[in-house]
PDB file of N, CA and C in Angstrom:
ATOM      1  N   UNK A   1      -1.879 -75.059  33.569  1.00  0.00           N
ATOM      2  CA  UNK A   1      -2.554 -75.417  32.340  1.00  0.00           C
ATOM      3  C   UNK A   1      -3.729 -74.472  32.110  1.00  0.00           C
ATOM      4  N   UNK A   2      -3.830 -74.221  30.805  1.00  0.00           N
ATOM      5  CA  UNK A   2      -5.047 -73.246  30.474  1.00  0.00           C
ATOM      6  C   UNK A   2      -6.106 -74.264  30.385  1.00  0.00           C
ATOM      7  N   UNK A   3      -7.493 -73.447  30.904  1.00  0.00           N
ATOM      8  CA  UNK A   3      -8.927 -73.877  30.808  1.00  0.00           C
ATOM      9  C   UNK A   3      -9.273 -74.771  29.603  1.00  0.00           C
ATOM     10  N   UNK A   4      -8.837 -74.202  28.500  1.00  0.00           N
ATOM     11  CA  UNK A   4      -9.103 -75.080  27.224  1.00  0.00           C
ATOM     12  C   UNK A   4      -8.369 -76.727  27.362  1.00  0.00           C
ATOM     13  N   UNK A   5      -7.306 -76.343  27.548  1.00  0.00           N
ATOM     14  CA  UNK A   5      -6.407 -77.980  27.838  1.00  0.00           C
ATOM     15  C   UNK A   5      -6.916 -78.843  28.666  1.00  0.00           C
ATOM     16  N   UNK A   6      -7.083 -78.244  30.173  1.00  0.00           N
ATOM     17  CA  UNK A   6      -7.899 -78.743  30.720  1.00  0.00           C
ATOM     18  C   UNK A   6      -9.139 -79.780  30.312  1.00  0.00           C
ATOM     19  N   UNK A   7      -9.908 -78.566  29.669  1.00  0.00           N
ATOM     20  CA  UNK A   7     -10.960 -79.466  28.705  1.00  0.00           C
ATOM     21  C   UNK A   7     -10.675 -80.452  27.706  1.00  0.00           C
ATOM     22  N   UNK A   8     -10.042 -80.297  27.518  1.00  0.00           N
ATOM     23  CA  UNK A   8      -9.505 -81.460  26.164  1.00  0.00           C
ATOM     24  C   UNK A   8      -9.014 -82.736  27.083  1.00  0.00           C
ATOM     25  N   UNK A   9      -8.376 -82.734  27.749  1.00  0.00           N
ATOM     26  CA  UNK A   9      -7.792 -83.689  28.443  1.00  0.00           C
ATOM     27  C   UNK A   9      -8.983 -84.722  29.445  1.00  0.00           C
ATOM     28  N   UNK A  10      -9.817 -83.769  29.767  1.00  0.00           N
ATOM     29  CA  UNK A  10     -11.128 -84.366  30.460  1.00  0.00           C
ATOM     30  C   UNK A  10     -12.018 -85.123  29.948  1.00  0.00           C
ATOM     31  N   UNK A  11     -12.095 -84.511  28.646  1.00  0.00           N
ATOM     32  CA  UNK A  11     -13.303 -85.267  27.219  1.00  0.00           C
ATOM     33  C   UNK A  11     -12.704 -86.686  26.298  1.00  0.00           C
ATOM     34  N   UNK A  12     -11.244 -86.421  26.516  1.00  0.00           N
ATOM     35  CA  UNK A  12     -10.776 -87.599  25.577  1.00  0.00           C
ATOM     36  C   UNK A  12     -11.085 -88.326  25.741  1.00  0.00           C
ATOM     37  N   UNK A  13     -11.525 -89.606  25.301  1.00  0.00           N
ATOM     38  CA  UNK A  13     -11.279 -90.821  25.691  1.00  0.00           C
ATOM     39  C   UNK A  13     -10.877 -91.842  24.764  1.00  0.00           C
ATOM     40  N   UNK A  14      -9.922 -92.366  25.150  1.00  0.00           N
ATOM     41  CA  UNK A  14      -8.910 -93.166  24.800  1.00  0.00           C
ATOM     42  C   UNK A  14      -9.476 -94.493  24.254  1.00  0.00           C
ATOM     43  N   UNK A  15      -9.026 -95.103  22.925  1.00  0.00           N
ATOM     44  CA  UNK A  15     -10.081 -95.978  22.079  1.00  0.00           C
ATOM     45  C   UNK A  15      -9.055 -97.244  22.454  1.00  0.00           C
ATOM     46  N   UNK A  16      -8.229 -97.230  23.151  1.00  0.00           N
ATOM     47  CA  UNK A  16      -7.364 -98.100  24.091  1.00  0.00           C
ATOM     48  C   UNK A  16      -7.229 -99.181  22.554  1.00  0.00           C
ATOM     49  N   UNK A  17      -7.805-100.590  22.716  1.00  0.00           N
ATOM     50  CA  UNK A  17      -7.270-101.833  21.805  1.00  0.00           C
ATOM     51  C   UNK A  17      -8.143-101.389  20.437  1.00  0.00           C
ATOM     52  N   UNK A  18      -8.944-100.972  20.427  1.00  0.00           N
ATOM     53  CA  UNK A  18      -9.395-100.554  19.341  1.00  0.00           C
ATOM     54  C   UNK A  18      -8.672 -99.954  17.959  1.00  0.00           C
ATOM     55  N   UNK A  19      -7.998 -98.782  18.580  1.00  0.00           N
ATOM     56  CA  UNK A  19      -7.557 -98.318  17.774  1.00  0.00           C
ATOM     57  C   UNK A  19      -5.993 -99.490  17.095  1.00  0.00           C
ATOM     58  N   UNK A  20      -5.588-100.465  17.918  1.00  0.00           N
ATOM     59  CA  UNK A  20      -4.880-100.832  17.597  1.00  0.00           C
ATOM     60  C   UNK A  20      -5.689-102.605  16.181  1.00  0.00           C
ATOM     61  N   UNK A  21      -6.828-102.442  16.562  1.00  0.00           N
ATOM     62  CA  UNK A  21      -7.550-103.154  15.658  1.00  0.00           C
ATOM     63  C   UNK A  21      -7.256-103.497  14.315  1.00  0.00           C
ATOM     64  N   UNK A  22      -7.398-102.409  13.933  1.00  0.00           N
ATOM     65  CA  UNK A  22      -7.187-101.877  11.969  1.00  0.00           C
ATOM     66  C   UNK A  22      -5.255-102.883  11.945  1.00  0.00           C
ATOM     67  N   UNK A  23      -4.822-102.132  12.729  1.00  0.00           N
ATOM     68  CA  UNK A  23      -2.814-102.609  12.106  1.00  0.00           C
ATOM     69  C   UNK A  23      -3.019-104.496  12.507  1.00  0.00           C
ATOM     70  N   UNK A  24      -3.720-104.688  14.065  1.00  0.00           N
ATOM     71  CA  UNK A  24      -3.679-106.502  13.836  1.00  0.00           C
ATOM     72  C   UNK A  24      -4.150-107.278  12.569  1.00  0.00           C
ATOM     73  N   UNK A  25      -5.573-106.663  11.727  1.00  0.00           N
ATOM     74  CA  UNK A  25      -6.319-107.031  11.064  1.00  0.00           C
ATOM     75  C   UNK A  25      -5.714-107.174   9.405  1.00  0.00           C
ATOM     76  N   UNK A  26      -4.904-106.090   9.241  1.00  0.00           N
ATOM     77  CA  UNK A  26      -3.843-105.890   7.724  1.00  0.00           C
ATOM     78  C   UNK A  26      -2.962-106.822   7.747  1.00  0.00           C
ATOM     79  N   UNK A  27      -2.312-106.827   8.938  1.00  0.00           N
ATOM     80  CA  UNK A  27      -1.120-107.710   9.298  1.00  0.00           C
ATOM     81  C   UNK A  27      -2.108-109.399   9.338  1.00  0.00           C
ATOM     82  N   UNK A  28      -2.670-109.843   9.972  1.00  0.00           N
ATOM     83  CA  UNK A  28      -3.521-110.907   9.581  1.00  0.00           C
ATOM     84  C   UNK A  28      -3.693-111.344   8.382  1.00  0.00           C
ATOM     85  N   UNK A  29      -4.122-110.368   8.130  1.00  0.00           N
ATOM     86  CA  UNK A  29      -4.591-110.630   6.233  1.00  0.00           C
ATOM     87  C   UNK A  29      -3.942-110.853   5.621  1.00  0.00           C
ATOM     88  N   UNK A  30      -2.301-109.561   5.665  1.00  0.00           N
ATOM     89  CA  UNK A  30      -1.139-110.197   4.551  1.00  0.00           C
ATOM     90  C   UNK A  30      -0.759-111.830   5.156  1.00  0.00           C
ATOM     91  N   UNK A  31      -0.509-111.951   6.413  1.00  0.00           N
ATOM     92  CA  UNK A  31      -0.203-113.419   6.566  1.00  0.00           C
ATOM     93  C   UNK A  31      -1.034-114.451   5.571  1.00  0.00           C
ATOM     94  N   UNK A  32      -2.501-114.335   5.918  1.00  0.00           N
ATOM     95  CA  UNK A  32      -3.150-115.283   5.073  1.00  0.00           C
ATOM     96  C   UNK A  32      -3.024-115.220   3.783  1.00  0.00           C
ATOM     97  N   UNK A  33      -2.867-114.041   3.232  1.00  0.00           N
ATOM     98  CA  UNK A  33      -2.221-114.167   2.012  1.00  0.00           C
ATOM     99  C   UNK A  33      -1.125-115.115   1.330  1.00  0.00           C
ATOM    100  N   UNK A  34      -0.429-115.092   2.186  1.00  0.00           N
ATOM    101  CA  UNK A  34       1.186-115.356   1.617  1.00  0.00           C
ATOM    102  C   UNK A  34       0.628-117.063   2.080  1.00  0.00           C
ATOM    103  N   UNK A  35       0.156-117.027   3.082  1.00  0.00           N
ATOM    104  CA  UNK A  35      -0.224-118.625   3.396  1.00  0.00           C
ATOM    105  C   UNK A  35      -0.552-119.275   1.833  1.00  0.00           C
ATOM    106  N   UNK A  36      -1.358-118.456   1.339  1.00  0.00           N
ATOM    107  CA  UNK A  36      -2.409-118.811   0.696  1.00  0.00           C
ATOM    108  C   UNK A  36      -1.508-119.191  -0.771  1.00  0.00           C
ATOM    109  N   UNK A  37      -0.426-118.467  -0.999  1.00  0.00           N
ATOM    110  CA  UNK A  37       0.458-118.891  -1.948  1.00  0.00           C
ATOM    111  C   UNK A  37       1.433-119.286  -1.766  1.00  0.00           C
ATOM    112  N   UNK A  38       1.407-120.221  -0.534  1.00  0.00           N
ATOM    113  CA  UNK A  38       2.692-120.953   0.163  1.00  0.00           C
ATOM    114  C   UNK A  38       2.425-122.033  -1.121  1.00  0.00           C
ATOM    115  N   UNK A  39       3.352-122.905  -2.078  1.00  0.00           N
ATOM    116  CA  UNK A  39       2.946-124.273  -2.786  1.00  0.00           C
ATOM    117  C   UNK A  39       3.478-125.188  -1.582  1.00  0.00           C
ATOM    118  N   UNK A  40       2.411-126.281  -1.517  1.00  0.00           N
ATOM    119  CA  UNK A  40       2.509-127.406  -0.710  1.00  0.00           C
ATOM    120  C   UNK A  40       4.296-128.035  -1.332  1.00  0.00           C
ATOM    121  N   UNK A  41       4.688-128.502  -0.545  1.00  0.00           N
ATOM    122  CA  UNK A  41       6.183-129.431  -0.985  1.00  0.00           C
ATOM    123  C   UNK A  41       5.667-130.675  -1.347  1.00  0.00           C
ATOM    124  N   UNK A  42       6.592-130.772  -2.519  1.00  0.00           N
ATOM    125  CA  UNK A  42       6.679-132.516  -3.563  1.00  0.00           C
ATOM    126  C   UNK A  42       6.470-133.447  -2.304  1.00  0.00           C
ATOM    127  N   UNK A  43       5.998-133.932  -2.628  1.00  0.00           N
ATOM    128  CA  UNK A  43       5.689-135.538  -2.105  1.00  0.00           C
ATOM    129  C   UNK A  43       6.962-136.656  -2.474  1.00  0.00           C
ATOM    130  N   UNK A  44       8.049-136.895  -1.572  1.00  0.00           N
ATOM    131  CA  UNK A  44       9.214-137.434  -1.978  1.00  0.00           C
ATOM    132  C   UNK A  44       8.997-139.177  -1.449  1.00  0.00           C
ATOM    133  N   UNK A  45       9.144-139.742  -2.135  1.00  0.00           N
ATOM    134  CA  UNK A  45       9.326-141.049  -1.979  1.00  0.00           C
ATOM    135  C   UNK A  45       9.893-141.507  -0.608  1.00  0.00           C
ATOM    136  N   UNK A  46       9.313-142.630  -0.406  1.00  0.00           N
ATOM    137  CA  UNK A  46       9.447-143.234   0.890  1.00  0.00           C
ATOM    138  C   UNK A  46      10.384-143.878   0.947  1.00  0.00           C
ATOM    139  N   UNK A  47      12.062-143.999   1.948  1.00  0.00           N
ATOM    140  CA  UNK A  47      13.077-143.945   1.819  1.00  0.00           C
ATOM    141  C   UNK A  47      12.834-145.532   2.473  1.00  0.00           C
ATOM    142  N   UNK A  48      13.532-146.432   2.257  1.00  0.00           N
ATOM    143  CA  UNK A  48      14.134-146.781   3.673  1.00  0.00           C
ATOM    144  C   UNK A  48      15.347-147.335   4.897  1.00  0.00           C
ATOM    145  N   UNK A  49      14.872-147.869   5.830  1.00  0.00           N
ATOM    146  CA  UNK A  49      15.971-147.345   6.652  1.00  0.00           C
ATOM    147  C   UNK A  49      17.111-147.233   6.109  1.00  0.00           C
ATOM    148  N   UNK A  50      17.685-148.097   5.411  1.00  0.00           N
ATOM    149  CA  UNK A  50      19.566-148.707   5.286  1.00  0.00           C
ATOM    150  C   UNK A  50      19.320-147.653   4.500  1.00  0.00           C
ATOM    151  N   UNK A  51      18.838-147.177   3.337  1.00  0.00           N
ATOM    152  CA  UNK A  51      19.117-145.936   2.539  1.00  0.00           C
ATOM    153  C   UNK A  51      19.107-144.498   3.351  1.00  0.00           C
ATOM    154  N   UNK A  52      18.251-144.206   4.216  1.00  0.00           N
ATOM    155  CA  UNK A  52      18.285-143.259   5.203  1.00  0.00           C
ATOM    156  C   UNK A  52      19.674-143.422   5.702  1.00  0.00           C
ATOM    157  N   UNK A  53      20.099-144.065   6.686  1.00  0.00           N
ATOM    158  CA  UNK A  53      21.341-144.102   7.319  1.00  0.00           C
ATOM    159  C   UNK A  53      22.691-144.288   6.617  1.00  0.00           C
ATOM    160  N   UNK A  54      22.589-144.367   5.100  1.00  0.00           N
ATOM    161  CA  UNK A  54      23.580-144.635   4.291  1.00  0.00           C
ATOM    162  C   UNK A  54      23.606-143.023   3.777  1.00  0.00           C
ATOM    163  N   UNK A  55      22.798-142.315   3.613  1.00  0.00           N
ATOM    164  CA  UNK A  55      23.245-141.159   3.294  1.00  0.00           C
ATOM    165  C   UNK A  55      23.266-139.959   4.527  1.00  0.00           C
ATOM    166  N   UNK A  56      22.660-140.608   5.758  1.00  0.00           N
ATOM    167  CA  UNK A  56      22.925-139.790   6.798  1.00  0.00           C
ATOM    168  C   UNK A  56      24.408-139.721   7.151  1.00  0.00           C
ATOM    169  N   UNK A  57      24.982-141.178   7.527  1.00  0.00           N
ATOM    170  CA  UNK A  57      26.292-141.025   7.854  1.00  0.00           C
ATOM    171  C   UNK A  57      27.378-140.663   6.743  1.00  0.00           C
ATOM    172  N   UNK A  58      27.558-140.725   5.315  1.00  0.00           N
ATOM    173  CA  UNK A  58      27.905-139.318   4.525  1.00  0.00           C
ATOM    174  C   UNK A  58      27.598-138.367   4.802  1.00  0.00           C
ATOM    175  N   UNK A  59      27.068-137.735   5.144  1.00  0.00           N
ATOM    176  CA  UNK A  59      26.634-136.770   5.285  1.00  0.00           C
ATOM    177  C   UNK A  59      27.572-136.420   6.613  1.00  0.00           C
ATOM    178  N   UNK A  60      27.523-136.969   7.364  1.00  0.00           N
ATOM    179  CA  UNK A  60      28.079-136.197   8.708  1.00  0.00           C
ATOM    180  C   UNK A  60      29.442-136.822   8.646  1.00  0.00           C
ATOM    181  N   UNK A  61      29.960-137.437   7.595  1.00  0.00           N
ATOM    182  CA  UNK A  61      31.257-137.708   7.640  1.00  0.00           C
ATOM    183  C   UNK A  61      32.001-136.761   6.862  1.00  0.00           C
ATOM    184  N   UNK A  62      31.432-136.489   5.799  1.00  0.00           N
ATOM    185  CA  UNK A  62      31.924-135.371   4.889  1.00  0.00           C
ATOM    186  C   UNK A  62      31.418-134.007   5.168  1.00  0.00           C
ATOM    187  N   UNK A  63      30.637-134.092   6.280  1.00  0.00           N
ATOM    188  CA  UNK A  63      30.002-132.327   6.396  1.00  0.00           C
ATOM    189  C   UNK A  63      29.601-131.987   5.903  1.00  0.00           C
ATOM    190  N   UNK A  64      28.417-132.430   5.294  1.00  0.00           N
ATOM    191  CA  UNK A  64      27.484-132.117   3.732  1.00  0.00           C
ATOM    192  C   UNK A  64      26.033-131.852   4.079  1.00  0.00           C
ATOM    193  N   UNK A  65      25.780-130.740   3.738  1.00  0.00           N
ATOM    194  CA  UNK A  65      24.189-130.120   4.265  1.00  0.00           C
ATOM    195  C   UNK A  65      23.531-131.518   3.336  1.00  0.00           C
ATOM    196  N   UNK A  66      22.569-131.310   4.208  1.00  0.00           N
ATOM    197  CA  UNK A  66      21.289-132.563   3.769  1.00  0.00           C
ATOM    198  C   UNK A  66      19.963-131.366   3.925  1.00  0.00           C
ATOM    199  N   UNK A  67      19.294-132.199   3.147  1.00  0.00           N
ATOM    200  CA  UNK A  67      17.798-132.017   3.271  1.00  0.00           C
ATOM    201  C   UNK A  67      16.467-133.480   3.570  1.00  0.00           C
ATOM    202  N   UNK A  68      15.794-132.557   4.312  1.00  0.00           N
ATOM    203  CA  UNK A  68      15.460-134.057   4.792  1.00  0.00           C
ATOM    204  C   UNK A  68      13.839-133.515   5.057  1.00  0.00           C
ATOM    205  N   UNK A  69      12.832-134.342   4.234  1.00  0.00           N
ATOM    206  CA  UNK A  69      11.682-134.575   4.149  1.00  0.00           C
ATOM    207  C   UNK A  69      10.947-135.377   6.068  1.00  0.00           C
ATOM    208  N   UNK A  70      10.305-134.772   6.570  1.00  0.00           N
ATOM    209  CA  UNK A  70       9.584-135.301   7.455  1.00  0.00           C
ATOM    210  C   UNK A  70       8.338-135.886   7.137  1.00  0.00           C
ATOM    211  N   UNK A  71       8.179-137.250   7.815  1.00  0.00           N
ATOM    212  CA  UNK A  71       6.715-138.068   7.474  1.00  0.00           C
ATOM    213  C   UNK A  71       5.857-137.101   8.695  1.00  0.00           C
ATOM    214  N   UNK A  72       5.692-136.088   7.891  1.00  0.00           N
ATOM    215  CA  UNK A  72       4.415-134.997   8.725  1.00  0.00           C
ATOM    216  C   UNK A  72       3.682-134.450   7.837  1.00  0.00           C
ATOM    217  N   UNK A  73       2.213-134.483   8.069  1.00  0.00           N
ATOM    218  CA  UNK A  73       1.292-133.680   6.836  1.00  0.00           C
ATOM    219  C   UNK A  73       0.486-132.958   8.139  1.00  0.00           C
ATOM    220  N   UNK A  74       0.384-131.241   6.843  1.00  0.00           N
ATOM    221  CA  UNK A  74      -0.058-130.579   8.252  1.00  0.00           C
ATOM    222  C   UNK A  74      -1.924-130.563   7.849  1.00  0.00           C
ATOM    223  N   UNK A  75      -2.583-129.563   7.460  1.00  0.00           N
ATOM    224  CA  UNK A  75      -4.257-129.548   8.369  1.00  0.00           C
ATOM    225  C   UNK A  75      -4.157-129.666   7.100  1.00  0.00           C
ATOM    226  N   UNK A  76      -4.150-129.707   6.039  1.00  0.00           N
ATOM    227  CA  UNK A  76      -4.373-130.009   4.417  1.00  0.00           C
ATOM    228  C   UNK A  76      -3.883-131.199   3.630  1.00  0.00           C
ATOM    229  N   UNK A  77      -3.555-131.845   4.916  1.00  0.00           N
ATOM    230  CA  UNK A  77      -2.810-133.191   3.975  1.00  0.00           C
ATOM    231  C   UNK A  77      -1.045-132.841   3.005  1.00  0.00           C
ATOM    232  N   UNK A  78      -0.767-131.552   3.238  1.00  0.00           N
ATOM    233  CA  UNK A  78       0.174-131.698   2.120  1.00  0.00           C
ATOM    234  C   UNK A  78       1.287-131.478   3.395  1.00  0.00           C
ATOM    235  N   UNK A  79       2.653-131.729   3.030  1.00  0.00           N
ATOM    236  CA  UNK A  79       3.867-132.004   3.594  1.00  0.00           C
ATOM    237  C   UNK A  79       4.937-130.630   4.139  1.00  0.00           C
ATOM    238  N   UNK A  80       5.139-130.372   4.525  1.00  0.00           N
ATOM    239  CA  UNK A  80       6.080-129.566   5.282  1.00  0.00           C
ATOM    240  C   UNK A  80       7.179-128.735   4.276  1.00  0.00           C
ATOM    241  N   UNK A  81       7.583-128.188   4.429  1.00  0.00           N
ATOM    242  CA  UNK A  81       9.063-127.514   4.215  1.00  0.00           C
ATOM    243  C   UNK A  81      10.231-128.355   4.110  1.00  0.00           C
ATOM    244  N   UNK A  82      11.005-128.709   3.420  1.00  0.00           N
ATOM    245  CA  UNK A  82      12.261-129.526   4.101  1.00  0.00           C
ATOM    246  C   UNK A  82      12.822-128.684   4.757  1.00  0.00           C
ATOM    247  N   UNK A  83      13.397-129.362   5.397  1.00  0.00           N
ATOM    248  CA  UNK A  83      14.697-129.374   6.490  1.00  0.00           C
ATOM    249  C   UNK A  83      15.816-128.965   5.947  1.00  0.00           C
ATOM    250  N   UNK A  84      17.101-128.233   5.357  1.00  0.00           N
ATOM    251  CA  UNK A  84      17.780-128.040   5.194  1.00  0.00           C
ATOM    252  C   UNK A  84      19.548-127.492   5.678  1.00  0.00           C
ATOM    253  N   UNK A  85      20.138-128.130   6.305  1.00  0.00           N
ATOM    254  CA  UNK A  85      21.263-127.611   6.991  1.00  0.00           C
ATOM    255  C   UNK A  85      22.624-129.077   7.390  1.00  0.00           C
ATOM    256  N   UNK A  86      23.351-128.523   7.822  1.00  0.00           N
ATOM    257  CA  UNK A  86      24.468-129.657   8.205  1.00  0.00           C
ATOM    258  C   UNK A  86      23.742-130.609   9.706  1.00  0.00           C
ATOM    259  N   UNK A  87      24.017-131.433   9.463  1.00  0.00           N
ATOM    260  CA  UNK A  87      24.265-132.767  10.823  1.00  0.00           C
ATOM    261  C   UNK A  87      24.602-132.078  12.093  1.00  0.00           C
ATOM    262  N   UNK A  88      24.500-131.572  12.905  1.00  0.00           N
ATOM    263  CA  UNK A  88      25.096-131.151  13.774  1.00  0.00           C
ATOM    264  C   UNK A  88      25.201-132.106  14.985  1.00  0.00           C
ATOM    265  N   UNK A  89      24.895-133.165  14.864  1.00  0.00           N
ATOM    266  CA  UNK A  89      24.619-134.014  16.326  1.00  0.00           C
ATOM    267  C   UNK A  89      23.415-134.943  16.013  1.00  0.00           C
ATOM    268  N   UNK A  90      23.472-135.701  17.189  1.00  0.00           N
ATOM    269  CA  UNK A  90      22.654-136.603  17.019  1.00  0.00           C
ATOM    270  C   UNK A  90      22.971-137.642  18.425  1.00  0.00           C
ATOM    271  N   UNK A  91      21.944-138.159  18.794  1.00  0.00           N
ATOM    272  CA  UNK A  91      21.586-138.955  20.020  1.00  0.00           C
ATOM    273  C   UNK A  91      20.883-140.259  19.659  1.00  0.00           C
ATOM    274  N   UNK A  92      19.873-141.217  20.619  1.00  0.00           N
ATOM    275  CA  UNK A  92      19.697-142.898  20.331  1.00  0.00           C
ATOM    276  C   UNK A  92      18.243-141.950  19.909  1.00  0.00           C
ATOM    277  N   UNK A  93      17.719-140.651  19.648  1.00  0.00           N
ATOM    278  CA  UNK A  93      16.519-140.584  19.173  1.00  0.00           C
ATOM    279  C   UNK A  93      16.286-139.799  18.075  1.00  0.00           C
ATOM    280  N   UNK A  94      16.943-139.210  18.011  1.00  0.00           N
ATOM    281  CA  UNK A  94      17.543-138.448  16.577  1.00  0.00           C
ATOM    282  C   UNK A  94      18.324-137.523  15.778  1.00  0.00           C
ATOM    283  N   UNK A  95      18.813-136.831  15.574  1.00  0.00           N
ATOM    284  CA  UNK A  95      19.519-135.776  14.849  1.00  0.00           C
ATOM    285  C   UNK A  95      19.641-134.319  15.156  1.00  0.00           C
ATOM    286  N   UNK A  96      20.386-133.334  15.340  1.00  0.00           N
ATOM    287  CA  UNK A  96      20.425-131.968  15.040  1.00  0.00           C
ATOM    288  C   UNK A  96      20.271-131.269  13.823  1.00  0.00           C
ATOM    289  N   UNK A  97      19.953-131.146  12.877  1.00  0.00           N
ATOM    290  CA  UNK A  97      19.845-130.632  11.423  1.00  0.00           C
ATOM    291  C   UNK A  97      19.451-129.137  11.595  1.00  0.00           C
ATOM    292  N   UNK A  98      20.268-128.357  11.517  1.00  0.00           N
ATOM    293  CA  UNK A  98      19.816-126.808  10.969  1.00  0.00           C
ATOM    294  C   UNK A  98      18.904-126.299  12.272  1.00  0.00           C
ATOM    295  N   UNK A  99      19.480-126.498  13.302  1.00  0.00           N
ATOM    296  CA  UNK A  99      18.327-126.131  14.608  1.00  0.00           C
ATOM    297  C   UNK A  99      17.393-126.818  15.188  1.00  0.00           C
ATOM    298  N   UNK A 100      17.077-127.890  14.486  1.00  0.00           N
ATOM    299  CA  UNK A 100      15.622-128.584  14.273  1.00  0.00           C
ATOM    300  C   UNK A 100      16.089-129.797  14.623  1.00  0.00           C
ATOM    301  N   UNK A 101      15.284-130.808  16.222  1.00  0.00           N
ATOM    302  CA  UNK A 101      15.252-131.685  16.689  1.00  0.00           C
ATOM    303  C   UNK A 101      14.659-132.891  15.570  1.00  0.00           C
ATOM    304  N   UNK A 102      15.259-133.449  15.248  1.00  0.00           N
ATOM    305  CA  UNK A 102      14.284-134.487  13.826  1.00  0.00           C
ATOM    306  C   UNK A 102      14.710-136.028  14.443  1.00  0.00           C
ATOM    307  N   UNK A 103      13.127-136.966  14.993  1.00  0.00           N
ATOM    308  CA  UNK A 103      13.419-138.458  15.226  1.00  0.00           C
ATOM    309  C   UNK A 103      13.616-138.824  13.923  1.00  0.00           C
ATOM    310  N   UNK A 104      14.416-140.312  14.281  1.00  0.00           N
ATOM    311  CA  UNK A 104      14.809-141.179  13.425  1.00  0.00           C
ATOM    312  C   UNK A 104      13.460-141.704  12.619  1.00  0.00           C
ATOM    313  N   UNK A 105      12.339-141.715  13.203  1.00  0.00           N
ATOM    314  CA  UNK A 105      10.923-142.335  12.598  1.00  0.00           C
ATOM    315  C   UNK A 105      10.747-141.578  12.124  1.00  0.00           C
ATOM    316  N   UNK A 106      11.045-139.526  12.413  1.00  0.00           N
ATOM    317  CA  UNK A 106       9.885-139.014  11.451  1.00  0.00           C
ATOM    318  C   UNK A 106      10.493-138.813  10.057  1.00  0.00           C
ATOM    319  N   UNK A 107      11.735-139.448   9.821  1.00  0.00           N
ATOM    320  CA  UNK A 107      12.646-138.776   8.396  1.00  0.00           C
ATOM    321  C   UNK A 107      11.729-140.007   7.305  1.00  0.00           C
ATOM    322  N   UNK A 108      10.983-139.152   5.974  1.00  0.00           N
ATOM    323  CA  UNK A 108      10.562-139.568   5.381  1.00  0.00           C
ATOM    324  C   UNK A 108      11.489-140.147   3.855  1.00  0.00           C
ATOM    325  N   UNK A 109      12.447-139.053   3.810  1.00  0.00           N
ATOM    326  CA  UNK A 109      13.109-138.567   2.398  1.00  0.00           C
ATOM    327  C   UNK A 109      14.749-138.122   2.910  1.00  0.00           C
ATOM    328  N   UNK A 110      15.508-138.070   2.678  1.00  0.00           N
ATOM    329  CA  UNK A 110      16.972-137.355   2.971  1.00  0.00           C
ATOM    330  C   UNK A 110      17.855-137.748   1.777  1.00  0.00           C
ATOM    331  N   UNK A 111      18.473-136.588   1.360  1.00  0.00           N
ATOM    332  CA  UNK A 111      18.815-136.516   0.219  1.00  0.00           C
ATOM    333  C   UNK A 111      20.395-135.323   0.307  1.00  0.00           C
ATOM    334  N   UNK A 112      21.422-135.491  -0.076  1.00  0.00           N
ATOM    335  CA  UNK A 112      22.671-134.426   0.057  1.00  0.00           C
ATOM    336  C   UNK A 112      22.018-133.853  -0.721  1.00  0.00           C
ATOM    337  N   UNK A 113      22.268-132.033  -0.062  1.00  0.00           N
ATOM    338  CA  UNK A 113      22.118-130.843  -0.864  1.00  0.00           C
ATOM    339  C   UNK A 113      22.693-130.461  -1.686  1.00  0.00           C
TER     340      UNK A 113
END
């Protein structure tokens, strides 16, 4: 190695997490963004049981995607995403829907898609 390289290589110093600062901080921001124009989901009427289980078991008899409201409000009071996908299973505590473990207590709303 020539003298000059040498030198260069000796003086650097490496801004290690720093430099990676600026790309966490953009990326942060667009998140909060998009948060920020997430609209809260409708507020769906409170089902109950025999109507819940009257359109659950259609549903998994005919193979019919459901959507299904959870009694969950997150740090703002407003309601979740539905749930959207086929029945896939179900146990004495609750359901398979679209990936998503869902108890029998927390289904607020369920409705065929």
């Amino acid at each position: 190695m020539s003298k000059e390289r040498d030198y260069y290589f000796e003086q650097y110093q490496d801004r290690k997490m720093k430099k990676w600062a600026g790309f966490y901080l953009s990326e942060h921001t667009a998140l909060i963004e998009r948060e920020k124009k997430r609209q809260p989901a409708e507020k769906k009427r409170q089902m109950s049981w025999s109507d819940i289980d009257e359109v659950l078991a259609q549903a998994f008899q005919n193979q019919v995607e459901v959507t299904i409201q959870k009694e969950e409000l997150d740090s703002e009071g407003n309601y979740g995403a539905d749930i959207i996908g086929l029945i896939q299973g179900h146990d004495e505590l609750g359901l398979y829907v679209g990936g998503h473990k869902i108890g029998y207590d927390e289904i607020r709303h369920v409705q065929l898609y």
